[in-house]
C-alpha atoms as a PDB file:
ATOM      1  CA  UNK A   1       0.000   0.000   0.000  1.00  0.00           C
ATOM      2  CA  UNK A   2       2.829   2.397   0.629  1.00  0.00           C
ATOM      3  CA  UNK A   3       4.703   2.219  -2.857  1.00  0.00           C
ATOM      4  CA  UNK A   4       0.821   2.987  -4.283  1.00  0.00           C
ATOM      5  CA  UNK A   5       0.147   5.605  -2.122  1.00  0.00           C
ATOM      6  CA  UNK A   6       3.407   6.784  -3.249  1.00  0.00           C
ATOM      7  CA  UNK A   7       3.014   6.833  -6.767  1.00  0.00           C
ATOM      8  CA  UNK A   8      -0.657   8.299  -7.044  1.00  0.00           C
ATOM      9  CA  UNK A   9       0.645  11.227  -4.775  1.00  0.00           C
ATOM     10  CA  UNK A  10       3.803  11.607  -7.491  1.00  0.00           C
ATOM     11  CA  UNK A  11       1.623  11.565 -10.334  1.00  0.00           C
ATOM     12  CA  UNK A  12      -0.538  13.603  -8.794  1.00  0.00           C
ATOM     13  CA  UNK A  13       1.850  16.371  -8.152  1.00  0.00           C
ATOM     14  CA  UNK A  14       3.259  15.997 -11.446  1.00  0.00           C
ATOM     15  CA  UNK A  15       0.084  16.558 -13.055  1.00  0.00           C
ATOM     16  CA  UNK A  16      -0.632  19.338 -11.152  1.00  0.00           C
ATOM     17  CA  UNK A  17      -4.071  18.328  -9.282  1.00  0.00           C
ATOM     18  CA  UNK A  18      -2.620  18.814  -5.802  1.00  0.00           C
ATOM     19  CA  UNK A  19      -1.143  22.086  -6.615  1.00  0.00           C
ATOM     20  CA  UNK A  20      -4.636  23.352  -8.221  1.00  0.00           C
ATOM     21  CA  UNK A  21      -6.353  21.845  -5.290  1.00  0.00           C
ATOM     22  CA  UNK A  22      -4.741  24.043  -2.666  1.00  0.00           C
ATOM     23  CA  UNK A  23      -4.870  26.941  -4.074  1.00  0.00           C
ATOM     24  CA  UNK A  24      -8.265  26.657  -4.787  1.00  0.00           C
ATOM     25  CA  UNK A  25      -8.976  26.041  -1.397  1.00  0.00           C
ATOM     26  CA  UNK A  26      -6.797  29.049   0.045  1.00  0.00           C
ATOM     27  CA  UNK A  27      -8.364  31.382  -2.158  1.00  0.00           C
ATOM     28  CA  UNK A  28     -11.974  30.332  -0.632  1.00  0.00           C
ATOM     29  CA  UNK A  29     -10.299  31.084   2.969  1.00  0.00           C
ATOM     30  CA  UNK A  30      -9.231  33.872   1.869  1.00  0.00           C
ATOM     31  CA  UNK A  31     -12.550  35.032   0.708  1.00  0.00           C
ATOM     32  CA  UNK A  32     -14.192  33.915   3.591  1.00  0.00           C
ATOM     33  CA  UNK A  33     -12.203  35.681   5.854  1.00  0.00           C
ATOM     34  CA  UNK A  34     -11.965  38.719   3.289  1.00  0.00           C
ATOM     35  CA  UNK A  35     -15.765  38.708   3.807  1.00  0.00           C
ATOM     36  CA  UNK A  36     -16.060  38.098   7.608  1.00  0.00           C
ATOM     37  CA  UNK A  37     -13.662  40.555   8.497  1.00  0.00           C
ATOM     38  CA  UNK A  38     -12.965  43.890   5.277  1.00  0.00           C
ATOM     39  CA  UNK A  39     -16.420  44.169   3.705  1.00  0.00           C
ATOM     40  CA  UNK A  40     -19.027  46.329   4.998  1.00  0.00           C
ATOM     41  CA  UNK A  41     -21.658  47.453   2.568  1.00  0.00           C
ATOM     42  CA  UNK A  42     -21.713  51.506   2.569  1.00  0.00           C
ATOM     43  CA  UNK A  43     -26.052  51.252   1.964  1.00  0.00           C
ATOM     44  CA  UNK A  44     -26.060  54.501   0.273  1.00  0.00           C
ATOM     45  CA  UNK A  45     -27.371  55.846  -3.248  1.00  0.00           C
ATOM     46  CA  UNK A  46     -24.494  55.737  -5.706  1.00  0.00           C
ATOM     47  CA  UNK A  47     -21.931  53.894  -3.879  1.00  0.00           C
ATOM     48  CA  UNK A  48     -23.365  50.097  -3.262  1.00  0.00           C
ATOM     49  CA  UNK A  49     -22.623  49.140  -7.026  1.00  0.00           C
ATOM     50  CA  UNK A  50     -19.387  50.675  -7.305  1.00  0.00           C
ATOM     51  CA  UNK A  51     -18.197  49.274  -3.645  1.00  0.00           C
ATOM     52  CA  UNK A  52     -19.689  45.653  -4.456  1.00  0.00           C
ATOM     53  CA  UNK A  53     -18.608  45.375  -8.094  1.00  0.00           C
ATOM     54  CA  UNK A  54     -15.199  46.291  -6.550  1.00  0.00           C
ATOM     55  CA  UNK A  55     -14.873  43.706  -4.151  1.00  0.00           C
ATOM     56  CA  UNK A  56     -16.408  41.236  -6.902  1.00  0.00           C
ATOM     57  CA  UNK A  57     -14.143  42.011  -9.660  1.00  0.00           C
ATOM     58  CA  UNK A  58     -10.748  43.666  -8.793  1.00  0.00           C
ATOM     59  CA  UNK A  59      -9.606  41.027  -6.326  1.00  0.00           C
ATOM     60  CA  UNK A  60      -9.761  38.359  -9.202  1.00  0.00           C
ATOM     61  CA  UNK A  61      -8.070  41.211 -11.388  1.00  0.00           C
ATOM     62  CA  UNK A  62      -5.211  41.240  -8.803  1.00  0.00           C
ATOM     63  CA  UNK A  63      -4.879  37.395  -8.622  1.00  0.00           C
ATOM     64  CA  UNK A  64      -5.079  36.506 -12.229  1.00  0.00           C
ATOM     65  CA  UNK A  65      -1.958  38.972 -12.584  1.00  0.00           C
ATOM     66  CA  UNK A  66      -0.147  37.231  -9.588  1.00  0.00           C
ATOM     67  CA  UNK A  67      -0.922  33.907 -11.343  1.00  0.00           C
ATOM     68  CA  UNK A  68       0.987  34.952 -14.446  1.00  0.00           C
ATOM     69  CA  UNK A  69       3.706  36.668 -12.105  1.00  0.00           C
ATOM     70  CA  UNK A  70       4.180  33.688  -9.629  1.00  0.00           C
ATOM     71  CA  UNK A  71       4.638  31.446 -12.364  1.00  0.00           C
ATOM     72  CA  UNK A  72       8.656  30.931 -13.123  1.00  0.00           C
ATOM     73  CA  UNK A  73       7.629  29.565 -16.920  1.00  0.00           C
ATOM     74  CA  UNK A  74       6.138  32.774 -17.862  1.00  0.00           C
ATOM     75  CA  UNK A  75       9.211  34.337 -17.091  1.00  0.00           C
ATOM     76  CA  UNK A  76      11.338  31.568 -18.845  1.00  0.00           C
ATOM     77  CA  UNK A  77       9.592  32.530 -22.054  1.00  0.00           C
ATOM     78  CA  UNK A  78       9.445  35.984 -21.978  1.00  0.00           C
ATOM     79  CA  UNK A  79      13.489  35.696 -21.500  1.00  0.00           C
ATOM     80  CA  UNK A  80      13.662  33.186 -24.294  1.00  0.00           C
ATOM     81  CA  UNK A  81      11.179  34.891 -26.767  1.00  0.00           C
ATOM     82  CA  UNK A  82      11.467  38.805 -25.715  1.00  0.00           C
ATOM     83  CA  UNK A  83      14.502  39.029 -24.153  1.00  0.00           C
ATOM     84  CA  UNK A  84      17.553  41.507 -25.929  1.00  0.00           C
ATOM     85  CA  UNK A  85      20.091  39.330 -25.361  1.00  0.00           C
ATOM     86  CA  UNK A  86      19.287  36.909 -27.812  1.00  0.00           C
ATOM     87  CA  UNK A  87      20.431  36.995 -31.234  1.00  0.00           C
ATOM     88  CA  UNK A  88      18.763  39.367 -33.175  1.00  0.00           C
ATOM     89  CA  UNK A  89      18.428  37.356 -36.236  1.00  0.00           C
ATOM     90  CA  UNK A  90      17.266  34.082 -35.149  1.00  0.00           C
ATOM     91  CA  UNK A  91      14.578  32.568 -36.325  1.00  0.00           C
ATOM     92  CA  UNK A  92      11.409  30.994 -34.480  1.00  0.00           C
ATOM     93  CA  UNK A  93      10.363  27.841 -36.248  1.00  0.00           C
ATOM     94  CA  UNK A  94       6.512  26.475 -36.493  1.00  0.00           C
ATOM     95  CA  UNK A  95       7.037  24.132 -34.293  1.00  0.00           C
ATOM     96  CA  UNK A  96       8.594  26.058 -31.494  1.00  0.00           C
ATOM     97  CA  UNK A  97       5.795  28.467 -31.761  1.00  0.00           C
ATOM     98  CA  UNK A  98       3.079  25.728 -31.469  1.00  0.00           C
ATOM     99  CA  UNK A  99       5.012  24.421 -28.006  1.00  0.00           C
ATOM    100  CA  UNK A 100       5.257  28.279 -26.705  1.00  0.00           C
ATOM    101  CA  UNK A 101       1.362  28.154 -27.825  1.00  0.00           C
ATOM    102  CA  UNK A 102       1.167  25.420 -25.475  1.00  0.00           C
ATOM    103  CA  UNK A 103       3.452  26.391 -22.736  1.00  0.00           C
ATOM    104  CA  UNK A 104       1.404  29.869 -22.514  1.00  0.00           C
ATOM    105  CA  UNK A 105      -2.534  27.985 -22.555  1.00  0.00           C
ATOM    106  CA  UNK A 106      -0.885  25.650 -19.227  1.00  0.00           C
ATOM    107  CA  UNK A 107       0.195  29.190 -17.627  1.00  0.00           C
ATOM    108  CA  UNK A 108      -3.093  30.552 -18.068  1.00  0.00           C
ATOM    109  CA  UNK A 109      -4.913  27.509 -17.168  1.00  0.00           C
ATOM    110  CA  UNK A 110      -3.027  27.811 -13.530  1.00  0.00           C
ATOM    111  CA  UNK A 111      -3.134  31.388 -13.593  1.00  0.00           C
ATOM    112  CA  UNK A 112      -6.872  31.313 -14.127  1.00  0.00           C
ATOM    113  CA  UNK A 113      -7.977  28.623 -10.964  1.00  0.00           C
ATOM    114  CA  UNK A 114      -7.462  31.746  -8.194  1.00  0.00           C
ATOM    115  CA  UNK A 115      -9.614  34.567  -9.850  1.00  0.00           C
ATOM    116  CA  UNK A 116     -12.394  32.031 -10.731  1.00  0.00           C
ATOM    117  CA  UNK A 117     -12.729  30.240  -7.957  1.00  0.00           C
ATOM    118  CA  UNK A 118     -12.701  34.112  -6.404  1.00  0.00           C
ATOM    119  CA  UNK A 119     -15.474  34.760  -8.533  1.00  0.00           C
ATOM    120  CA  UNK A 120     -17.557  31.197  -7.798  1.00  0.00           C
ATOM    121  CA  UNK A 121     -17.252  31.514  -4.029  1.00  0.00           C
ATOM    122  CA  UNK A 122     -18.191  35.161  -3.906  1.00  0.00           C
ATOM    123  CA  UNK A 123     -21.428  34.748  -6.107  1.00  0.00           C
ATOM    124  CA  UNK A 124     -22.375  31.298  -4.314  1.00  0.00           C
ATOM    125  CA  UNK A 125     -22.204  33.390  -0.789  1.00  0.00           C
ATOM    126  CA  UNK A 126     -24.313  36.363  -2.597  1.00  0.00           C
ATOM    127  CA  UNK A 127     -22.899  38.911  -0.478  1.00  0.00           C
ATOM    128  CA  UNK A 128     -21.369  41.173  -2.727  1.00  0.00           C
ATOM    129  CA  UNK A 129     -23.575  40.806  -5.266  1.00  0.00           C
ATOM    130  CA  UNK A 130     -26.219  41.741  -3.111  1.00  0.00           C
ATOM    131  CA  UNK A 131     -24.436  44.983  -1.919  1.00  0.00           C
ATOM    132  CA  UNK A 132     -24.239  46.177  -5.764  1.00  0.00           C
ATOM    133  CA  UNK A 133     -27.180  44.838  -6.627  1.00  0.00           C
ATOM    134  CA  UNK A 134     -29.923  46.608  -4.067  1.00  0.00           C
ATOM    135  CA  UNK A 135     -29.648  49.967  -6.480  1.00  0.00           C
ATOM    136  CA  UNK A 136     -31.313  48.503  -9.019  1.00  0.00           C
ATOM    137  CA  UNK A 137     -34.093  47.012  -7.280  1.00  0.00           C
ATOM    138  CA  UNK A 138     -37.346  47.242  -8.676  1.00  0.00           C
ATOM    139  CA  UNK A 139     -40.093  47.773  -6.263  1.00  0.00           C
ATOM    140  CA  UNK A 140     -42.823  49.608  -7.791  1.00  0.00           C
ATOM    141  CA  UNK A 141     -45.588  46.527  -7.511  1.00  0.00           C
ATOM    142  CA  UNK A 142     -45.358  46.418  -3.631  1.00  0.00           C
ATOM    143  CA  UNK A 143     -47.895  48.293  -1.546  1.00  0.00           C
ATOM    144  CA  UNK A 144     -45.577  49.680   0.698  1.00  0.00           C
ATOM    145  CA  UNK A 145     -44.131  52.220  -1.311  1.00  0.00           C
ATOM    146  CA  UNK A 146     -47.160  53.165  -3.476  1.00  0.00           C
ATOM    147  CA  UNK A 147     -47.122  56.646  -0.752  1.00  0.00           C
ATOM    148  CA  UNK A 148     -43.414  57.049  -0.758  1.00  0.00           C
ATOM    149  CA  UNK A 149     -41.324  59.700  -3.065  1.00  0.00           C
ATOM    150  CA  UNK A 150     -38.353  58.375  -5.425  1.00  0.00           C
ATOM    151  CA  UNK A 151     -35.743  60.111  -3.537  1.00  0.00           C
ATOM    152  CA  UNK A 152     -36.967  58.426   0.034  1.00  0.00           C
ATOM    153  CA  UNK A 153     -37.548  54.901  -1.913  1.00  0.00           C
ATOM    154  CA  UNK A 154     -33.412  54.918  -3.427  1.00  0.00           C
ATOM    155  CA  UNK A 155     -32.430  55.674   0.335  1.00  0.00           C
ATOM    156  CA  UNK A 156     -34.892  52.987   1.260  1.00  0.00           C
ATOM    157  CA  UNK A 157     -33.697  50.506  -1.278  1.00  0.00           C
ATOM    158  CA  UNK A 158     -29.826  50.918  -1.052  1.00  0.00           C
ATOM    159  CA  UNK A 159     -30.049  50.546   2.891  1.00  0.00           C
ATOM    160  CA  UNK A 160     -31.523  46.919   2.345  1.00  0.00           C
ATOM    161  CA  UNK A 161     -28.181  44.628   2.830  1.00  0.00           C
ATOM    162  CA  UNK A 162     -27.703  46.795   5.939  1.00  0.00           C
ATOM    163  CA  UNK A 163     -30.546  45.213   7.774  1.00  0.00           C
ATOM    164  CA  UNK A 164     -31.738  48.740   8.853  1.00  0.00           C
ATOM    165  CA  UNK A 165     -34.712  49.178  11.211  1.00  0.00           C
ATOM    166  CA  UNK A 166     -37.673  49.284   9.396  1.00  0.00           C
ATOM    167  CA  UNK A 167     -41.529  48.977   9.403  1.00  0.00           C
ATOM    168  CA  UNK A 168     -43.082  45.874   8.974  1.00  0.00           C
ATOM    169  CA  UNK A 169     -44.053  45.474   5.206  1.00  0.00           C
ATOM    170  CA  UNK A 170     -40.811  47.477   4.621  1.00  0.00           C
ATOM    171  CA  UNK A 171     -38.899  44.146   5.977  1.00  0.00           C
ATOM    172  CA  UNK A 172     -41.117  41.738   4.135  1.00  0.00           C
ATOM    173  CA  UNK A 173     -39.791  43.200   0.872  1.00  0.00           C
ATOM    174  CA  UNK A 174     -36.048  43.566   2.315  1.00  0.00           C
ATOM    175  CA  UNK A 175     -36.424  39.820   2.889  1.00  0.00           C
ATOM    176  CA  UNK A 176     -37.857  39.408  -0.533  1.00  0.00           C
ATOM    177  CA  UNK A 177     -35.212  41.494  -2.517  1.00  0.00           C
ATOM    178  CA  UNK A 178     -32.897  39.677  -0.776  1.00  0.00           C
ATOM    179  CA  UNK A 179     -33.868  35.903  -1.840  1.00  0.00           C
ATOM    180  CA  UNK A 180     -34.115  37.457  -5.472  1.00  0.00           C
ATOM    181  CA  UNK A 181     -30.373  38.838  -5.710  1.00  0.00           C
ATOM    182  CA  UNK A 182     -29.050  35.258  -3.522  1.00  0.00           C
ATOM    183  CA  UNK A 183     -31.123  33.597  -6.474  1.00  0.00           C
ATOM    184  CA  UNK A 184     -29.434  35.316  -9.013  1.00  0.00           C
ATOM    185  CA  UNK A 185     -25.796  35.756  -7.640  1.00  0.00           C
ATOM    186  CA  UNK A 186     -25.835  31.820  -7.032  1.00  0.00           C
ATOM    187  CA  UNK A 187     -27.210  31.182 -10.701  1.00  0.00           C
ATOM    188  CA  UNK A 188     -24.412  33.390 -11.921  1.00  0.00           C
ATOM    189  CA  UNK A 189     -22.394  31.759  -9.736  1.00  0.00           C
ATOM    190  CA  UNK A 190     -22.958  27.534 -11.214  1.00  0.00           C
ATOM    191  CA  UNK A 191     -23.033  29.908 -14.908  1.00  0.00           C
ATOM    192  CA  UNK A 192     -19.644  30.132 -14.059  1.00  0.00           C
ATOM    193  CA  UNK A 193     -18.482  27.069 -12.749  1.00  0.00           C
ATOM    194  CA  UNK A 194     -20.085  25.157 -16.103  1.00  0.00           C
ATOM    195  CA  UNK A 195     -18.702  27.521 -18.334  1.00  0.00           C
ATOM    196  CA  UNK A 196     -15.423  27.571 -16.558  1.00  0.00           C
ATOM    197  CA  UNK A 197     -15.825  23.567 -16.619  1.00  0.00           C
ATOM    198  CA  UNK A 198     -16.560  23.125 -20.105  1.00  0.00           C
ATOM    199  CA  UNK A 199     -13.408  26.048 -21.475  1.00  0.00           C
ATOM    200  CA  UNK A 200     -10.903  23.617 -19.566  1.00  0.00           C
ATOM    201  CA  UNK A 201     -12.438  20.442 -20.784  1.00  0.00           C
ATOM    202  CA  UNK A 202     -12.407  22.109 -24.694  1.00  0.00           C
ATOM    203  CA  UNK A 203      -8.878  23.324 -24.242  1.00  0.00           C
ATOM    204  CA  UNK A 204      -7.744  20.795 -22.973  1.00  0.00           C
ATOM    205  CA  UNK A 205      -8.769  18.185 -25.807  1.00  0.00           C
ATOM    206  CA  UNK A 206      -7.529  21.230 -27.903  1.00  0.00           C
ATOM    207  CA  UNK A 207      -4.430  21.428 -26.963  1.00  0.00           C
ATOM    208  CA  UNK A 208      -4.123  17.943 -27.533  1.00  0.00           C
ATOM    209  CA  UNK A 209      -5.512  17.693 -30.606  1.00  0.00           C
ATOM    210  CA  UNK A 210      -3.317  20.816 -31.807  1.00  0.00           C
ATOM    211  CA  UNK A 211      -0.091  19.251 -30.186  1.00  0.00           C
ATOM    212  CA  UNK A 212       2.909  18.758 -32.626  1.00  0.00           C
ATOM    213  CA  UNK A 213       3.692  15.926 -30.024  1.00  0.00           C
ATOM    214  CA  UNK A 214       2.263  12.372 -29.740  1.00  0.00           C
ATOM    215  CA  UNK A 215       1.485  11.947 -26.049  1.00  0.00           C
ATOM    216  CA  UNK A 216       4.662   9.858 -25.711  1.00  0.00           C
ATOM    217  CA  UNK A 217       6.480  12.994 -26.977  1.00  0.00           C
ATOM    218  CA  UNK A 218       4.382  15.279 -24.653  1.00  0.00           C
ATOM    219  CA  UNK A 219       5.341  13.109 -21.490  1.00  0.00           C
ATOM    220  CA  UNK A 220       9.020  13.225 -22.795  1.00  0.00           C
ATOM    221  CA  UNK A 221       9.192  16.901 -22.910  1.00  0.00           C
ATOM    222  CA  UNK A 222       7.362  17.293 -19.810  1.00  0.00           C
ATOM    223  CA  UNK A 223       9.786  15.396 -17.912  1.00  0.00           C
ATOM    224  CA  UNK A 224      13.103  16.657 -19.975  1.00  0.00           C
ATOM    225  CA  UNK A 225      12.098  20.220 -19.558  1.00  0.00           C
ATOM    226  CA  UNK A 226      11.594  19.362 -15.386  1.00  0.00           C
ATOM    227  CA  UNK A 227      14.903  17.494 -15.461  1.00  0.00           C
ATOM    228  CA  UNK A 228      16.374  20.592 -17.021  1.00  0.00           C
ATOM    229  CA  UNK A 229      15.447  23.109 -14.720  1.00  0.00           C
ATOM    230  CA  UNK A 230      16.604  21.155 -11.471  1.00  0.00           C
ATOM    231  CA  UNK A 231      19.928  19.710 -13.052  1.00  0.00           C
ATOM    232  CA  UNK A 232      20.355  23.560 -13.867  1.00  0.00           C
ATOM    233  CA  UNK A 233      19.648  24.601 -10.398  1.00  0.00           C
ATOM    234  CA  UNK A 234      22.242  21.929  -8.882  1.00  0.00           C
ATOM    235  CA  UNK A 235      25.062  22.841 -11.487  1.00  0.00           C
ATOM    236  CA  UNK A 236      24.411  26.621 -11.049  1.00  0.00           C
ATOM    237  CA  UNK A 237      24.565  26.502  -7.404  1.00  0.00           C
ATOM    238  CA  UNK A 238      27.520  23.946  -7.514  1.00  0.00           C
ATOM    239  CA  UNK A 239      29.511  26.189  -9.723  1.00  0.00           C
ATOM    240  CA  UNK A 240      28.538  30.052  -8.079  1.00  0.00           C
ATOM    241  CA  UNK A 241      29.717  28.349  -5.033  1.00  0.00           C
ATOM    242  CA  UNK A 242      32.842  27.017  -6.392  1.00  0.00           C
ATOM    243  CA  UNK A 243      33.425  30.999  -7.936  1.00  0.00           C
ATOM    244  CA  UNK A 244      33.282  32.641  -5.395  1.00  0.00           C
ATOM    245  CA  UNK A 245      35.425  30.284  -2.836  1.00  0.00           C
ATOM    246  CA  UNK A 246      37.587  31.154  -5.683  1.00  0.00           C
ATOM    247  CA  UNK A 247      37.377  34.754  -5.512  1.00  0.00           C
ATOM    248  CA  UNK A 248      37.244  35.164  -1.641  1.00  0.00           C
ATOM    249  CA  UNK A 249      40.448  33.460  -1.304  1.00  0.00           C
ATOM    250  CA  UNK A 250      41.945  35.611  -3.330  1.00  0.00           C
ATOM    251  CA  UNK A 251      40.777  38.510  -2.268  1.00  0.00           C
ATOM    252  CA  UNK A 252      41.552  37.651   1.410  1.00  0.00           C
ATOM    253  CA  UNK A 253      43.837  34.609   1.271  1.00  0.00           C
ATOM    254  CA  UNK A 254      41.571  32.466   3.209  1.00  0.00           C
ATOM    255  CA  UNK A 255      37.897  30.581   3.152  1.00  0.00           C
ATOM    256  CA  UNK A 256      36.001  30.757   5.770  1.00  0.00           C
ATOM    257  CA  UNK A 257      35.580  28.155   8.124  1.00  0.00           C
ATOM    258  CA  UNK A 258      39.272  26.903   7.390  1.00  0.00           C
ATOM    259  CA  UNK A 259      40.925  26.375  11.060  1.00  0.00           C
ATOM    260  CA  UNK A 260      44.793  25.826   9.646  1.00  0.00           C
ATOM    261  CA  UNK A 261      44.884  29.437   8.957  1.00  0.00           C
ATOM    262  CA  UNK A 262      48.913  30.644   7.770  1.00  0.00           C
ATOM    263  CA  UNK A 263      48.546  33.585   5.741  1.00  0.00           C
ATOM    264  CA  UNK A 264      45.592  36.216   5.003  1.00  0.00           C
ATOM    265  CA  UNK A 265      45.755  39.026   2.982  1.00  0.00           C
ATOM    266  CA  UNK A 266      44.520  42.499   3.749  1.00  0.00           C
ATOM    267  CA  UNK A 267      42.290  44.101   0.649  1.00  0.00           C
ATOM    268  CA  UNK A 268      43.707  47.839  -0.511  1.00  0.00           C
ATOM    269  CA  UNK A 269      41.055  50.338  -0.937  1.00  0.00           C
ATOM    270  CA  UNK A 270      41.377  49.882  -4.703  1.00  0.00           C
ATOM    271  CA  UNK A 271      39.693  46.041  -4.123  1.00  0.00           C
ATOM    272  CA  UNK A 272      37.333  47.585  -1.958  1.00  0.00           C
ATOM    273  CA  UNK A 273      36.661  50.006  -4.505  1.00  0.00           C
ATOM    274  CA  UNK A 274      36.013  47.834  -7.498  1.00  0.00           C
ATOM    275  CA  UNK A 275      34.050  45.211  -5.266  1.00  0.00           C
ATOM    276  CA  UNK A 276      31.511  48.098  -4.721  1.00  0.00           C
ATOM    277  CA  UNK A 277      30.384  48.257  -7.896  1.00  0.00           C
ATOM    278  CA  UNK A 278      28.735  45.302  -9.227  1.00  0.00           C
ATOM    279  CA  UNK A 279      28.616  43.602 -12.210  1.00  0.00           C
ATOM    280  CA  UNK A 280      25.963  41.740 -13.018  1.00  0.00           C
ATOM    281  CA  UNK A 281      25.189  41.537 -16.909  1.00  0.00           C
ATOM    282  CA  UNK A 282      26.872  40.731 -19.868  1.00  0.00           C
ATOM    283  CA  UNK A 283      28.544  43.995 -21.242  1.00  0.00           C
ATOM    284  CA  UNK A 284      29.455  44.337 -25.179  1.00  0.00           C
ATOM    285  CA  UNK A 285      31.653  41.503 -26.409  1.00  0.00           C
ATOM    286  CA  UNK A 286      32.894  40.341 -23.355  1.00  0.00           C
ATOM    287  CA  UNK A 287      31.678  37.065 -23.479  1.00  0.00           C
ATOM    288  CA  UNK A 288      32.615  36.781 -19.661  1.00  0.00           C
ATOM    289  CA  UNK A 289      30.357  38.223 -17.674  1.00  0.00           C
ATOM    290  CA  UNK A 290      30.925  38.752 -14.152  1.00  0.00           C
ATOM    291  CA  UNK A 291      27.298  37.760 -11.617  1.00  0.00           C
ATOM    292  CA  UNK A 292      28.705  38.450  -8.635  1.00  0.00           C
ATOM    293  CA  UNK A 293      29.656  41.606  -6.944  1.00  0.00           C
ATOM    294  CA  UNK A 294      32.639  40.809  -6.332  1.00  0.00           C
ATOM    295  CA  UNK A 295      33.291  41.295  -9.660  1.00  0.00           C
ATOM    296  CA  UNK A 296      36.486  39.809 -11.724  1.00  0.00           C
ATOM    297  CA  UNK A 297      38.640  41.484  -8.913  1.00  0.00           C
ATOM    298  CA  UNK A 298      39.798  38.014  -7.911  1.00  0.00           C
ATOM    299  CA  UNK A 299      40.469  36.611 -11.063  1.00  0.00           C
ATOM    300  CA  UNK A 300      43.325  39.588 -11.390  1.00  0.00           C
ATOM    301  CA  UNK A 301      46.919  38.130 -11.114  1.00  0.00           C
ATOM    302  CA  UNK A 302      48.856  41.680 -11.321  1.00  0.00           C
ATOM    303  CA  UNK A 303      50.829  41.470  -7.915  1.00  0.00           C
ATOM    304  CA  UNK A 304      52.447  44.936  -7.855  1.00  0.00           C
ATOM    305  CA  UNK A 305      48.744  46.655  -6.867  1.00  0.00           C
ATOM    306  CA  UNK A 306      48.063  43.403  -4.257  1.00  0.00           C
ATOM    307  CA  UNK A 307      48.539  44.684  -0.735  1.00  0.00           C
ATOM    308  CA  UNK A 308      50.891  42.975   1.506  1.00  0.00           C
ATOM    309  CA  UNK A 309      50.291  40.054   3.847  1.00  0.00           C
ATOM    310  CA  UNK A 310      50.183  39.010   7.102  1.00  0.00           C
ATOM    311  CA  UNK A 311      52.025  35.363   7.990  1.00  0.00           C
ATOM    312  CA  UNK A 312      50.589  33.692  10.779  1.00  0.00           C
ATOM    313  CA  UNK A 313      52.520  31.369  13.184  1.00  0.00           C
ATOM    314  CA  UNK A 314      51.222  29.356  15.652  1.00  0.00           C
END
């Protein structure tokens, strides 16, 4: 049972569902607590549609951006397709475009599971939608407010969420207005979820159907391009580490942490100097750029500008 459980919970991260999954769920928190604890309807004429369609709308605005942001692939593209440094005159074949098609549909996909299920939760619960709703009530078939002028009835009517003391048949058609906007926000609300259903289901066989890959291709890329980026992140982390020992023993003679300590150097002002500007691109035609800030100081082998040392003795 353990290997199994194992191997559904790898395939299941590596397809993504677990990842989806909690970030669903943290974005319904969120909007519960978002709810519970921020939004208080203002239940005056002119500002419950802008204050509730705000709530509604630019929250989902703000997390479909931070999907695309959060996402490391959309930056890996943008560097690899938009980027300066790469040649100027190299060409994009077909089928590299199809795969960035692809590549760009799975970012949105993710990008897209935060603002929506912002949007689901929020019109299931009604609460918001109710807030920007009440303007536009339409009450002129109820009794109560055959004797009441237009001004008095908008006050009336945009007061509703705010459970406001009221007479008696004025709180019979609160209660009323009420059911009618939960009816509606929670009807726009499964709206969304089908439609939302039905778009990934359709892109989905799309963007199979569309593939340049078979899926034994697909799964190979998938893999390779995983393999890629964490045999990347070992080697670069291997070899920055291995620079700069480099450099930092030769800018002060020593590493740190070495006990058997004979001889250190002491850095002139000059090192200090050209450490202190960094250099972190690279420049013209000098196909050796320098990433860290300690620049190429280190790499320098002209003795007559190195300071003098100190020998230790024990």
């Amino acid at each position: 049972m353990g290997p199994t459980l194992n191997s559904m919970v790898s395939s299941l991260q590596r397809s993504g569902t677990c990842i989806n999954s909690l970030i669903a769920a943290l974005t319904i928190g969120g909007q519960q607590l978002f709810s519970s604890f921020m939004f208080r309807c203002p239940c005056q004429v002119g500002k419950n549609f802008y204050y509730g369609s705000a709530f509604l709308v630019l929250p989902a605005l703000i997390l479909l951006v931070a999907g695309y942001a959060l996402r490391s692939q959309m930056w890996t593209m943008t560097s690899e397709y938009c980027c300066s440094c790469t040649h100027p005159h190299r060409r994009i074949s077909l089928l590299e475009r199809k795969l960035a098609c692809l590549r760009f549909l799975s970012i949105t996909g993710r990008a897209l599971i935060a603002p929506l299920t912002w949007l689901a939760a929020n019109l299931m619960t009604g609460t918001y939608y109710e807030c920007a709703a009440s303007e536009f009530a339409s009450v002129d078939h109820y009794p109560a407010f055959d004797n009441i002028s237009a001004s008095k009835r908008e006050e009336i009517i945009a007061g509703f969420p705010c459970c406001k003391s009221a007479p008696s048949d004025v709180i019979a058609v609160r209660d009323e207005v009420a059911l009618l906007h939960r009816y509606q926000s929670q009807m726009l609300g499964w709206i969304l979820i089908t439609l939302a259903t039905i778009a990934a289901l359709v892109s989905c066989c799309l963007a199979r159907c569309c593939s340049p890959l078979t899926p034994l291709q697909h799964c190979y890329w998938t893999n390779h391009l995983h393999n890629e980026r964490e045999l990347f992140k070992q080697a670069v982390q291997q070899h920055s580490s291995l620079l700069i020992k480099q450099r930092i023993k030769k800018l002060f003679g020593f590493l740190p942490g070495n006990e058997d300590l004979k001889h250190i150097r002491i850095p002139s002002c000059q090192d200090w100097q050209d450490i202190s500007a960094p250099s972190l691109l690279c420049m013209g035609n000098d196909l050796q750029g320098h990433y860290s800030f300690l620049g190429d100081r280190g790499d320098e082998d002209n003795e007559e500008n190195k300071s003098e040392g100190i020998e230790l003795k024990p």
